[in-house]
N, C-alpha and C. Protein backbone atom coordinates (compact mmCIF):
# COMPACT_ATOMS: atom_id res chain seq x y z
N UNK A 1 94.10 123.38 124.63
CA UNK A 1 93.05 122.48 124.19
C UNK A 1 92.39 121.83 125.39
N UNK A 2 90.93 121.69 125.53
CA UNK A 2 90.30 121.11 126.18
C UNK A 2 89.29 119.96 125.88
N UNK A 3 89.45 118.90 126.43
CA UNK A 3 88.30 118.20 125.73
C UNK A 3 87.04 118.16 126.42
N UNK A 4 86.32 117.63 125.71
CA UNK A 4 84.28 117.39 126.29
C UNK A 4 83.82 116.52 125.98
N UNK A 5 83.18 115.70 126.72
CA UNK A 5 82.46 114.26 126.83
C UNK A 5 81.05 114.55 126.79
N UNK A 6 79.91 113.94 126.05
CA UNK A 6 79.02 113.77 125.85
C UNK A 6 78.37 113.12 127.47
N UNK A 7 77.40 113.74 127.48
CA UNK A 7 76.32 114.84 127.34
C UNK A 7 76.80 116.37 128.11
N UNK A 8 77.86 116.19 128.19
CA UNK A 8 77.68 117.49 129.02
C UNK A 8 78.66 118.53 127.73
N UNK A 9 79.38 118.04 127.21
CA UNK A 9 80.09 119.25 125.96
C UNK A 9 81.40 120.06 126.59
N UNK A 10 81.79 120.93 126.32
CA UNK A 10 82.60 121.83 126.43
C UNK A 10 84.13 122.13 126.31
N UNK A 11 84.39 121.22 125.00
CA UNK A 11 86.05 121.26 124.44
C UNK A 11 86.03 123.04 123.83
N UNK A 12 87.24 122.75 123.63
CA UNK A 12 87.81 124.24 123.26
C UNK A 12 88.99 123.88 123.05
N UNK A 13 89.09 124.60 121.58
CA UNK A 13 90.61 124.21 120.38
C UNK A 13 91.06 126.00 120.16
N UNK A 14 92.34 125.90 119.91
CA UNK A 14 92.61 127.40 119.84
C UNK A 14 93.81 126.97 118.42
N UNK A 15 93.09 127.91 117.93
CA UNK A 15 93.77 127.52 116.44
C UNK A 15 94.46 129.06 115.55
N UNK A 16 95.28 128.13 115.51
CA UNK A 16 96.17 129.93 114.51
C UNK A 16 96.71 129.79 113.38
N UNK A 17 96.18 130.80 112.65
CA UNK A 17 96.18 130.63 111.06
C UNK A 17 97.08 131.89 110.31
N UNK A 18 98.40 131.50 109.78
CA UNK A 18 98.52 132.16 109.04
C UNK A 18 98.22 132.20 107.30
N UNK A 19 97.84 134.41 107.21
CA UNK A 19 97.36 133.96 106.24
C UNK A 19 98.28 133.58 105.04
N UNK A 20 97.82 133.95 103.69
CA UNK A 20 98.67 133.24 102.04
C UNK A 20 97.79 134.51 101.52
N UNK A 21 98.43 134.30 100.35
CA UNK A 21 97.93 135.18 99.07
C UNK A 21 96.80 134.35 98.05
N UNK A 22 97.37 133.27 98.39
CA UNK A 22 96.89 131.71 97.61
C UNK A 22 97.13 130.43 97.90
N UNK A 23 96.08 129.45 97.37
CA UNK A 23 96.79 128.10 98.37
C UNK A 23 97.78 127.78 97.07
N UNK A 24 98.29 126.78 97.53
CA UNK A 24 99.24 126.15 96.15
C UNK A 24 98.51 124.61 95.94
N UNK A 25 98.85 123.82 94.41
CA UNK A 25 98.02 122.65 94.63
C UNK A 25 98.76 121.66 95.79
N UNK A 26 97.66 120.88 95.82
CA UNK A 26 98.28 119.43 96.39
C UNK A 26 98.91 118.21 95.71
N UNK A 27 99.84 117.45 96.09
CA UNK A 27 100.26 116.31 95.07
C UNK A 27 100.22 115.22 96.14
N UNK A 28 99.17 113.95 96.36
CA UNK A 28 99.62 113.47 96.91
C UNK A 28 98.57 111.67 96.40
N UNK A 29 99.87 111.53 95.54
CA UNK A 29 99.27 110.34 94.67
C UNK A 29 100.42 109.00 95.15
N UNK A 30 101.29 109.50 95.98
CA UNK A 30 102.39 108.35 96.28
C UNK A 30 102.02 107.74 98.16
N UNK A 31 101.51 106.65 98.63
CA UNK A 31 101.81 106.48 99.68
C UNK A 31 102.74 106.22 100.13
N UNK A 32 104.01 105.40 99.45
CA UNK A 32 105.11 105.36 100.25
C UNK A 32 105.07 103.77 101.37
N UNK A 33 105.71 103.33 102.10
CA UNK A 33 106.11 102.29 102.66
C UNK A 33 105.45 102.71 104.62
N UNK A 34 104.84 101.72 104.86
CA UNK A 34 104.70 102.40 106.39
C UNK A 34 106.13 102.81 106.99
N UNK A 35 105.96 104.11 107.65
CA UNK A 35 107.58 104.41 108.70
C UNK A 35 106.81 103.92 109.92
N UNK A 36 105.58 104.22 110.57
CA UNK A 36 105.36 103.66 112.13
C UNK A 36 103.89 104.25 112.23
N UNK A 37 103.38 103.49 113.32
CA UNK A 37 101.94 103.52 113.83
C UNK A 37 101.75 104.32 114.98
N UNK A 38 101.24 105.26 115.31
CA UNK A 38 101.39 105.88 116.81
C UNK A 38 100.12 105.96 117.08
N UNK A 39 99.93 105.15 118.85
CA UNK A 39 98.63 105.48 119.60
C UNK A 39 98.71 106.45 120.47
N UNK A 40 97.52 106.82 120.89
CA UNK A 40 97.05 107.97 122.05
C UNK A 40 95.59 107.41 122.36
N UNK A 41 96.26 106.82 123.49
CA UNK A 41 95.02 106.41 124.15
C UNK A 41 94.83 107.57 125.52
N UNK A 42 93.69 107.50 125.77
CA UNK A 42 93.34 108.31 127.04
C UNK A 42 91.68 108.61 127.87
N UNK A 43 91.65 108.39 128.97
CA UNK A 43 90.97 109.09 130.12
C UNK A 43 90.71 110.13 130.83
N UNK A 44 89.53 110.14 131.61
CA UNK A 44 89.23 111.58 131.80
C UNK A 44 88.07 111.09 133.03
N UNK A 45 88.05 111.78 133.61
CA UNK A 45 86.95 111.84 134.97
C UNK A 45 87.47 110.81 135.86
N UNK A 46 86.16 110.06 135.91
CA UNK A 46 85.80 108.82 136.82
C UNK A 46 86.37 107.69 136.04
N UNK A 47 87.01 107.10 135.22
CA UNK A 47 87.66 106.45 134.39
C UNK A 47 88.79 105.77 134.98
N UNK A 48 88.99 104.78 135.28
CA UNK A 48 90.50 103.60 135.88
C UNK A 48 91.22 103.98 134.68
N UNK A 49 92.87 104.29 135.23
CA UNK A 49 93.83 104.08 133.81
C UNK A 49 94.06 102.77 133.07
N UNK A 50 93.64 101.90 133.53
CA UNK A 50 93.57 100.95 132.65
C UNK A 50 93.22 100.54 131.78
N UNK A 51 92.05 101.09 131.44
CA UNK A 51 91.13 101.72 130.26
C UNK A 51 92.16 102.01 129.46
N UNK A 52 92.53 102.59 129.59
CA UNK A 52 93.72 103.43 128.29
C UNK A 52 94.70 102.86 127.87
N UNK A 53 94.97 101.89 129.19
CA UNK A 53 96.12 100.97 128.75
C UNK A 53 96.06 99.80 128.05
N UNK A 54 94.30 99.38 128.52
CA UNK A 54 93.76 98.22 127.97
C UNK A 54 93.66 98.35 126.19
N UNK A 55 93.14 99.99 125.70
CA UNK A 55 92.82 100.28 124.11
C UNK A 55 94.04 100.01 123.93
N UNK A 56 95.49 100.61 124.44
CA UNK A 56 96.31 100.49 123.54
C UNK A 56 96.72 99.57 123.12
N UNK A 57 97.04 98.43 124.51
CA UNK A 57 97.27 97.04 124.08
C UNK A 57 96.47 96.19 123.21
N UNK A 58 95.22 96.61 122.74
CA UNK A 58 94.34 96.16 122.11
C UNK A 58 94.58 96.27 120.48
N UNK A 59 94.81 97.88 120.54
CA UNK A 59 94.84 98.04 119.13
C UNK A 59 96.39 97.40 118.41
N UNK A 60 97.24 98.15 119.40
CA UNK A 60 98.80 97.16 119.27
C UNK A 60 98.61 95.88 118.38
N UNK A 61 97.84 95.27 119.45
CA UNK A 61 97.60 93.80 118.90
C UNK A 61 97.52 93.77 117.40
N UNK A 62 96.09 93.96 117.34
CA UNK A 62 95.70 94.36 116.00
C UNK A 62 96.25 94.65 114.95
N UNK A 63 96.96 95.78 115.13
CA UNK A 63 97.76 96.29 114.09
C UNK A 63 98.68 95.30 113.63
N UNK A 64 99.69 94.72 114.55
CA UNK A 64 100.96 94.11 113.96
C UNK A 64 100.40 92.74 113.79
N UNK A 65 98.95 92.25 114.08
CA UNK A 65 98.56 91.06 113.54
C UNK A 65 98.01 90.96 111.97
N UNK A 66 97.42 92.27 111.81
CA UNK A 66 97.07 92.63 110.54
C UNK A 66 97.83 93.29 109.44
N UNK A 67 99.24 93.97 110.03
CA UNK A 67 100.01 94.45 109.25
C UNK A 67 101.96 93.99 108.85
N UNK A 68 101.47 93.43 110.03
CA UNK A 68 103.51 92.03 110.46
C UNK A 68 104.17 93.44 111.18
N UNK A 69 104.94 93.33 111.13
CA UNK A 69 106.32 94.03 112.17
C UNK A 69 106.56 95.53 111.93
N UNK A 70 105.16 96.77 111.99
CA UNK A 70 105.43 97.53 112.01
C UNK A 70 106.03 98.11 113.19
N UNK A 71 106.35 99.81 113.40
CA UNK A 71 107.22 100.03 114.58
C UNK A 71 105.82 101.14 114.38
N UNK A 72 105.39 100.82 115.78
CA UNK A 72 104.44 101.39 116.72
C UNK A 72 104.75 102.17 118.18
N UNK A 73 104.66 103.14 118.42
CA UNK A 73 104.57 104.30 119.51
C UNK A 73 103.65 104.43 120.01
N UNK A 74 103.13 104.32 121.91
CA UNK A 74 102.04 104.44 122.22
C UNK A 74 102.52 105.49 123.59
N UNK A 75 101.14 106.15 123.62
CA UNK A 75 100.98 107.39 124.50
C UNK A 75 99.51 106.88 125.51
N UNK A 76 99.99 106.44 126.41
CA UNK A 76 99.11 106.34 127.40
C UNK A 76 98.37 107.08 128.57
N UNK A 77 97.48 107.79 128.78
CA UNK A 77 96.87 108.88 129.50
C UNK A 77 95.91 109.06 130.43
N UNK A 78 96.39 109.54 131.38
CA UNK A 78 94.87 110.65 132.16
C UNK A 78 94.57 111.50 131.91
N UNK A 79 93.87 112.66 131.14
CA UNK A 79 93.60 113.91 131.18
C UNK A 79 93.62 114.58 132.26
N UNK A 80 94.68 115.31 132.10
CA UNK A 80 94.51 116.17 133.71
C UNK A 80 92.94 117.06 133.64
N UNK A 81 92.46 117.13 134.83
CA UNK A 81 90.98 117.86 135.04
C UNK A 81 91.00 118.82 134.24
N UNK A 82 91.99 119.48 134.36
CA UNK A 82 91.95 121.26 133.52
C UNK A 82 91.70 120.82 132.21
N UNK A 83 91.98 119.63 131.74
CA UNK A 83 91.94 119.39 130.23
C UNK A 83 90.65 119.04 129.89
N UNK A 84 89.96 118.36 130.66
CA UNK A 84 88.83 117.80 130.41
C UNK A 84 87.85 118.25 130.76
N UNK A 85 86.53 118.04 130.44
CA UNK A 85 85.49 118.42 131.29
C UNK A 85 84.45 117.02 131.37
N UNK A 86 83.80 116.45 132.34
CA UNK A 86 83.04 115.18 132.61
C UNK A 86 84.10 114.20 132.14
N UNK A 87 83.52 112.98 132.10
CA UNK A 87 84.22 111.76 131.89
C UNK A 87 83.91 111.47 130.87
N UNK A 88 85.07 110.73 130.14
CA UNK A 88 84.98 109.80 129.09
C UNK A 88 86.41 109.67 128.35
N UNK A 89 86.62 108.76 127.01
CA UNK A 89 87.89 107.90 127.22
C UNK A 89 87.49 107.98 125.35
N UNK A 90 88.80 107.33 125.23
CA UNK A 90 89.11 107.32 123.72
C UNK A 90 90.42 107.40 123.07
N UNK A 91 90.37 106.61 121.68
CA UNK A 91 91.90 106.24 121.58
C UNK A 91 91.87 107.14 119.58
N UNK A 92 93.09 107.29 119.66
CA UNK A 92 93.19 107.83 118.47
C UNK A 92 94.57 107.00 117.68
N UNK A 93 94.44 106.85 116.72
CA UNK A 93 95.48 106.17 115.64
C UNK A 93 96.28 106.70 114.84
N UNK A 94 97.36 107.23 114.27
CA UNK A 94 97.96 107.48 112.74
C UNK A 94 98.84 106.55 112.33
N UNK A 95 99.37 106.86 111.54
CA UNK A 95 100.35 105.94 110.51
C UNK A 95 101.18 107.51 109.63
N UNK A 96 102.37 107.34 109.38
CA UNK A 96 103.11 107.78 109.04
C UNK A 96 103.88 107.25 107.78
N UNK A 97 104.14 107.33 106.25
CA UNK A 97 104.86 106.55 105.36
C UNK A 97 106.02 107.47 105.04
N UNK A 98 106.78 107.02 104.23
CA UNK A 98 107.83 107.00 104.23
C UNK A 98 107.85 108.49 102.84
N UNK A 99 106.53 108.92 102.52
CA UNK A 99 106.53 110.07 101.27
C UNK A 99 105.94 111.21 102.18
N UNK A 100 105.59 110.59 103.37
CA UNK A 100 104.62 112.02 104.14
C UNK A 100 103.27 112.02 104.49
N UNK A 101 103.15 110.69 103.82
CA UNK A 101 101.44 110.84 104.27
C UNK A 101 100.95 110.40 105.94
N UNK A 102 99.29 110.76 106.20
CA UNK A 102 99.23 110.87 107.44
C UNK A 102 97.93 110.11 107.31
N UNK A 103 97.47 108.75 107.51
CA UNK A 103 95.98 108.07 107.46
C UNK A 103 95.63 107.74 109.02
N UNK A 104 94.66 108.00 109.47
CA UNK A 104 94.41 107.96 110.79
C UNK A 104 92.92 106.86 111.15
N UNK A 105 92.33 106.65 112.35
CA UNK A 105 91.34 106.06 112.66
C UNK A 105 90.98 106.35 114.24
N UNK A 106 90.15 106.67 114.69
CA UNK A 106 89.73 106.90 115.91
C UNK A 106 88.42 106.27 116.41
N UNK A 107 88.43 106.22 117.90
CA UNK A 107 87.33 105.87 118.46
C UNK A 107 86.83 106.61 119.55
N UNK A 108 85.56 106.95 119.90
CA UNK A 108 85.38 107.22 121.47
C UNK A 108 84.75 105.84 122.13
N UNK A 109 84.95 105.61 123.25
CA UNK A 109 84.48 105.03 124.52
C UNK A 109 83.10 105.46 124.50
N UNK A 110 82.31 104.36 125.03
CA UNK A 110 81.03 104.78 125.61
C UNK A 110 80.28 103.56 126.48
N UNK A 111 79.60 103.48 127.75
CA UNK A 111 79.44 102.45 128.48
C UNK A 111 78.92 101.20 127.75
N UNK A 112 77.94 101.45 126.99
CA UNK A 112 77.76 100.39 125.55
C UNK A 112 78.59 99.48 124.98
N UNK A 113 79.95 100.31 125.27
CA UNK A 113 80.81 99.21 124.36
C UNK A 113 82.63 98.72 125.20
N UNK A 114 82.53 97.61 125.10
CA UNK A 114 83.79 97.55 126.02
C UNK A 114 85.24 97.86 125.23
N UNK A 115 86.06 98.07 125.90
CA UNK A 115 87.16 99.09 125.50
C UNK A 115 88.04 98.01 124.90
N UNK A 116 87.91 96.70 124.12
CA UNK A 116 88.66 96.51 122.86
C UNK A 116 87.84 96.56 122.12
N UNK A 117 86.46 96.70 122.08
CA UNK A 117 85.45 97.08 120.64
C UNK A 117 86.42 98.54 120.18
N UNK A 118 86.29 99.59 121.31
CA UNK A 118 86.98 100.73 120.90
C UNK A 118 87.98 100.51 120.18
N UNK A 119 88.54 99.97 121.07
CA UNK A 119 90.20 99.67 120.37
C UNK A 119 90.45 99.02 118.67
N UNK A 120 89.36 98.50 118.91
CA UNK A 120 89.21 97.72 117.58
C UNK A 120 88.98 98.42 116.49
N UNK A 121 87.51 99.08 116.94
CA UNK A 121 87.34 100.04 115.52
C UNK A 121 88.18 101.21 115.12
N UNK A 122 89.04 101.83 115.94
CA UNK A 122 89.95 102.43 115.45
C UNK A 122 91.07 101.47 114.87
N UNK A 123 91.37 100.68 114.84
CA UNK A 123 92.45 100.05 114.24
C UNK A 123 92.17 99.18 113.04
N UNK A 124 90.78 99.14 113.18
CA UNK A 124 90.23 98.51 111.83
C UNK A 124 89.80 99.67 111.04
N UNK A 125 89.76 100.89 111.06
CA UNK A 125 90.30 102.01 110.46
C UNK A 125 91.52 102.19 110.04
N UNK A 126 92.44 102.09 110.67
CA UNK A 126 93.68 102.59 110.04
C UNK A 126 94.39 101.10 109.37
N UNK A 127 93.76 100.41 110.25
CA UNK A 127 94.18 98.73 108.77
C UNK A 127 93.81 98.93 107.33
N UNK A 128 92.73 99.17 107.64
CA UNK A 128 91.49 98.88 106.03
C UNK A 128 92.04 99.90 105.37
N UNK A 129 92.92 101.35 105.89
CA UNK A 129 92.58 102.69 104.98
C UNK A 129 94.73 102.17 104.50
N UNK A 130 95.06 101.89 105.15
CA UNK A 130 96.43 101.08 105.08
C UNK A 130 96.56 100.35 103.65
N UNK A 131 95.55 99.27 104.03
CA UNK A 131 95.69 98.39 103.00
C UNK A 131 95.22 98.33 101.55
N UNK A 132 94.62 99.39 101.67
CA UNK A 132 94.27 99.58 100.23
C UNK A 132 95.41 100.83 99.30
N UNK A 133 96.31 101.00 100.52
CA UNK A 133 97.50 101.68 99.33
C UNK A 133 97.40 103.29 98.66
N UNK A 134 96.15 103.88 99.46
CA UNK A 134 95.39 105.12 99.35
C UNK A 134 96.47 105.95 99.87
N UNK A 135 96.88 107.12 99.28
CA UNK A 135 97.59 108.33 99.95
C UNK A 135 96.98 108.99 101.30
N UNK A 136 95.56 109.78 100.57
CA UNK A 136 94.86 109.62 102.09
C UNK A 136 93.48 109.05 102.48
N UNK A 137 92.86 109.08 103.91
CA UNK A 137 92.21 107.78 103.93
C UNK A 137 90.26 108.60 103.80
N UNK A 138 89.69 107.57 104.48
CA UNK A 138 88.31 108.08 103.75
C UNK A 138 87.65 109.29 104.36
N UNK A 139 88.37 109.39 105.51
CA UNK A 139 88.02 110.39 106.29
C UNK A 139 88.90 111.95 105.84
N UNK A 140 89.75 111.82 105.19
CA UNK A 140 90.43 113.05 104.67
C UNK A 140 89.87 113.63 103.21
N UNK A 141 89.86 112.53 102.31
CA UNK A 141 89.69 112.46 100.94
C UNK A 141 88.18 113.84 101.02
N UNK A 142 87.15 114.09 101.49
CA UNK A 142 86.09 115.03 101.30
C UNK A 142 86.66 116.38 101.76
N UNK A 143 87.69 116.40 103.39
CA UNK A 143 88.17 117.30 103.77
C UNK A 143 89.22 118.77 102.71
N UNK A 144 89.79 117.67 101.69
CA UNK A 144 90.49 117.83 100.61
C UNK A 144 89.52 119.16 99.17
N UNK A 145 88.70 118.71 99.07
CA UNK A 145 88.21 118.76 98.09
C UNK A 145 88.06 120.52 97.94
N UNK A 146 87.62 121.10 99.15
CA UNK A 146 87.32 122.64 98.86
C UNK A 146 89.15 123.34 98.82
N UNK A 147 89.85 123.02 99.52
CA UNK A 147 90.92 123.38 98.92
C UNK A 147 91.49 122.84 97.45
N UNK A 148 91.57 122.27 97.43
CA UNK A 148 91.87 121.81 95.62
C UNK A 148 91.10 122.93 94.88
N UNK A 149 89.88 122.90 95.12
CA UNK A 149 89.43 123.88 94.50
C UNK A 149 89.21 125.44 94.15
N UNK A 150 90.19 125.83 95.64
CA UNK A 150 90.15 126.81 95.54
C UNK A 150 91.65 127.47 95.20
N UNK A 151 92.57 126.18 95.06
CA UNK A 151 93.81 126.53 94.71
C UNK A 151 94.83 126.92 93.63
N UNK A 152 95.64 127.60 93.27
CA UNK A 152 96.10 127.65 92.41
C UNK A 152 96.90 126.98 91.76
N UNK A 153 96.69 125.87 90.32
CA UNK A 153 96.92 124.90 89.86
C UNK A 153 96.69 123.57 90.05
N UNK A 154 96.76 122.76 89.32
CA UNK A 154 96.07 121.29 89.43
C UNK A 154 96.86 120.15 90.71
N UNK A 155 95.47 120.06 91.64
CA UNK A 155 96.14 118.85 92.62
C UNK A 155 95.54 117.50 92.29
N UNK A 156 95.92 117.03 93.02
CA UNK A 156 95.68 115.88 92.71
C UNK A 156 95.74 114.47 93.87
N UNK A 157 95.21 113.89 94.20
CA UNK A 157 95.14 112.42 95.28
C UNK A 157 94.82 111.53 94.83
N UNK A 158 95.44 110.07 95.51
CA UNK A 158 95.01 109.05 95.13
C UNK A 158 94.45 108.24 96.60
N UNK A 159 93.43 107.71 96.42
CA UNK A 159 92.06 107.66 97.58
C UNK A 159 91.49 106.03 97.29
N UNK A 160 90.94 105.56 98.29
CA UNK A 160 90.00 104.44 98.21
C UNK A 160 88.56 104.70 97.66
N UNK A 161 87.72 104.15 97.30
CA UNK A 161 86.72 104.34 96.68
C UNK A 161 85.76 105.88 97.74
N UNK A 162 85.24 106.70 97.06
CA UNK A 162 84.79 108.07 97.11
C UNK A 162 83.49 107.62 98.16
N UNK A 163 83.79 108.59 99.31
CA UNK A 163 82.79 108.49 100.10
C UNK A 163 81.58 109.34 99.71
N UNK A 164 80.03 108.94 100.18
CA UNK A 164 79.27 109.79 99.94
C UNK A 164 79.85 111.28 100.19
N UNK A 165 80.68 112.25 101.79
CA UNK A 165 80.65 113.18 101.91
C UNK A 165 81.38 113.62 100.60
N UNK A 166 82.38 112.87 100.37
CA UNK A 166 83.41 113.04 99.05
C UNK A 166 82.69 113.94 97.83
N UNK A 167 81.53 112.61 97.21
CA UNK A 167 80.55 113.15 96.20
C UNK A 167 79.74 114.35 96.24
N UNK A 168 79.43 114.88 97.85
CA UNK A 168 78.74 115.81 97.80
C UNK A 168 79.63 117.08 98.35
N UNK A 169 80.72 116.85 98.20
CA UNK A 169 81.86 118.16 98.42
C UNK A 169 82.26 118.05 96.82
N UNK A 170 82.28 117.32 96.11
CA UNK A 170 82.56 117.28 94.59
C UNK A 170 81.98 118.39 93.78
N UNK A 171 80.97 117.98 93.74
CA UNK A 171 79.44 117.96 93.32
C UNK A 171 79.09 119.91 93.65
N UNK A 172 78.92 120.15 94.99
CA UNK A 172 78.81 121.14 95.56
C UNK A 172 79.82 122.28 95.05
N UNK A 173 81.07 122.16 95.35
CA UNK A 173 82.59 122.86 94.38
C UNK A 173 82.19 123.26 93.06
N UNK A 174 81.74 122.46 92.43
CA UNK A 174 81.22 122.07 91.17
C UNK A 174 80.58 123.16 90.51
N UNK A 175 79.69 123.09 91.25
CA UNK A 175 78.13 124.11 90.69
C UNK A 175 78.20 125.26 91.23
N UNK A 176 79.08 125.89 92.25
CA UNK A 176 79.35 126.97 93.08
C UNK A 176 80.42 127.60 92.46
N UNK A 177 81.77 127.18 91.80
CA UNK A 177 82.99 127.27 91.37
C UNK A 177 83.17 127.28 89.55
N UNK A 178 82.09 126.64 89.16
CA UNK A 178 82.47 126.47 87.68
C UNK A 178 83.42 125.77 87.35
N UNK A 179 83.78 124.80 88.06
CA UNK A 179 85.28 123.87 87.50
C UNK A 179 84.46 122.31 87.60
N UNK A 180 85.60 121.43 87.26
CA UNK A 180 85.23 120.44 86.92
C UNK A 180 86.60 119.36 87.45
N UNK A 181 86.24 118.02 88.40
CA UNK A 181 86.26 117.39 89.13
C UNK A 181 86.99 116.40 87.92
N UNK A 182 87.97 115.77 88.17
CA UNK A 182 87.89 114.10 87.24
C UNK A 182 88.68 113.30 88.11
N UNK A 183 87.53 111.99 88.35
CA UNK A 183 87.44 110.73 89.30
C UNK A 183 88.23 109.65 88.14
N UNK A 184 89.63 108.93 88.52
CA UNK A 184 89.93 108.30 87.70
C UNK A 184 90.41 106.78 88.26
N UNK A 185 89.31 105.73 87.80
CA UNK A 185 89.74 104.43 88.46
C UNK A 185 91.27 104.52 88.10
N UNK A 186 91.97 103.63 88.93
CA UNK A 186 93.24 103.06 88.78
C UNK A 186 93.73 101.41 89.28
N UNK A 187 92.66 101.04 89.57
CA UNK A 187 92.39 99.69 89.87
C UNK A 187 91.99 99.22 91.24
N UNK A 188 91.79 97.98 91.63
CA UNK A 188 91.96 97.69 93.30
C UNK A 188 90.66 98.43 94.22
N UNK A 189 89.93 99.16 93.53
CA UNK A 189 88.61 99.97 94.11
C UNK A 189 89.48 101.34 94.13
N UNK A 190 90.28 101.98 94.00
CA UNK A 190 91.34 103.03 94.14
C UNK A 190 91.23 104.01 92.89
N UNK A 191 91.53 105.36 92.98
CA UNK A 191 90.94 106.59 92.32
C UNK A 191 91.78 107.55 92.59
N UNK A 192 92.16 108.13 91.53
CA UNK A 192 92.82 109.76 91.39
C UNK A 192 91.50 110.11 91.06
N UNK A 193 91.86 111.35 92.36
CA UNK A 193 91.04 112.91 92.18
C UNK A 193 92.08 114.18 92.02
N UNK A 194 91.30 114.46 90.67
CA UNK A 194 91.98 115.50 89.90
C UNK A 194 91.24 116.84 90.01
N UNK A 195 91.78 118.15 90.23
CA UNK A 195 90.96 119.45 89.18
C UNK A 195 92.11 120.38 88.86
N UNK A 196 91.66 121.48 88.28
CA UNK A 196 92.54 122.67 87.91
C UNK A 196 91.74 123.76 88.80
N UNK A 197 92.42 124.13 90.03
CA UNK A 197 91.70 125.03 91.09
C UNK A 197 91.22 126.33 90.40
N UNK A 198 90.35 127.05 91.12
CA UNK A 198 90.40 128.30 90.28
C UNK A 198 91.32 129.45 90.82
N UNK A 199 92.37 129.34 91.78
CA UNK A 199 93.34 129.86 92.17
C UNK A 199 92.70 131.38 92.94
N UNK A 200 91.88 131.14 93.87
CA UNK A 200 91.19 132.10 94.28
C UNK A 200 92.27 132.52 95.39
N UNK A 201 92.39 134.43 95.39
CA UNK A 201 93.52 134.99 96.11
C UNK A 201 92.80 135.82 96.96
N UNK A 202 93.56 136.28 98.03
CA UNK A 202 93.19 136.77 99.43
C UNK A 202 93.54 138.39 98.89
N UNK A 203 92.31 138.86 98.78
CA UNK A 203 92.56 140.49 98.52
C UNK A 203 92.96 141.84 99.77
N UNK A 204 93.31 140.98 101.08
CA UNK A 204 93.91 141.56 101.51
C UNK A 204 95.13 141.29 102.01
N UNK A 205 95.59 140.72 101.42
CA UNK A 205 97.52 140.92 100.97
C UNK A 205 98.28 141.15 99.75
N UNK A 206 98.88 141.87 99.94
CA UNK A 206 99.55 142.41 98.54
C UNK A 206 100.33 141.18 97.61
């Protein structure tokens, strides 16, 4: 993996996929209790490490001021050159519960903004998507949707209120697939998303 900083570009992910015959559904309506918070903060180019050290201590903060005595892990960084290409900086967030789930929040750096704004808005991501008790957070919940639908048997999530991309990965499935979507309040601004996939199979495996 390589990363790339704006304006100049040039990350590169190497990704390996094995295949299935079929997906299976998803079940993931339980969040579970926080197990721990893990940062990855990091630098690249022309960048002081302190930068990185500064997000983490930042978001740290944050977190256990907004959440009491979780157990937090932080990864502090330079990008070695080979990893990177130009400069630039950025911290990434997850959370881990105690059923499996994975809610995250990220930020990039940019000279505009000083590096506890960064720090901040990633952690006021993974607070806000925390506290509302969501399995996964707003940034997953749309990611979700074309697999459900293409899977075999009914999945199901429980989510914070439906982002626009959400509605228009719904919506889209929808009219392309012939199935049918059901959004079900459950209180608190919070929602099960339901379907019955159409269990679409890979015709080249037996």
């Amino acid at each position: 993996m390589r990363r790339g900083y704006y304006p100049k570009g040039g990350g590169e992910v190497v990704l390996k996929v094995t295949p299935v015959k079929h997906l299976t559904p998803l079940e993931l309506v339980e969040r579970g209790d926080i197990a721990g918070v893990h940062i990855y903060s990091y630098v690249a180019g022309q960048l002081p490490n302190r930068m990185s050290e500064e997000m983490a201590k930042w978001a740290e903060d944050e977190i256990t001021k907004e959440l009491g005595p979780v157990k937090v892990s932080k990864v502090v960084k330079r990008e070695p050159e080979a990893a990177a290409v130009g400069t630039g900086s950025g911290i990434f967030i997850w959370a881990e519960t105690s059923t499996g789930c994975l809610l995250a929040g990220n930020c990039n750096g940019s000279k505009q903004k000083p590096t506890h704004e960064v720090a901040s808005e990633a952690a006021g991501m993974i607070v806000s998507g925390l506290k509302t008790g969501a399995a996964v957070d707003e940034h997953l919940q749309d990611q979700l949707i074309i697999f459900m639908a293409l899977a075999k048997g009914r999945s199901r999530y429980l989510s914070g209120p439906l982002s626009l991309h959400t509605q228009t990965a719904i919506y889209v499935c929808e009219q392309i697939l012939g199935l049918k979507f059901e959004v079900t309040s459950v209180g608190e601004g919070n929602v099960i998303v339901q379907c019955d996939g159409i269990g679409f199979e890979n015709a080249h495996l037996s």
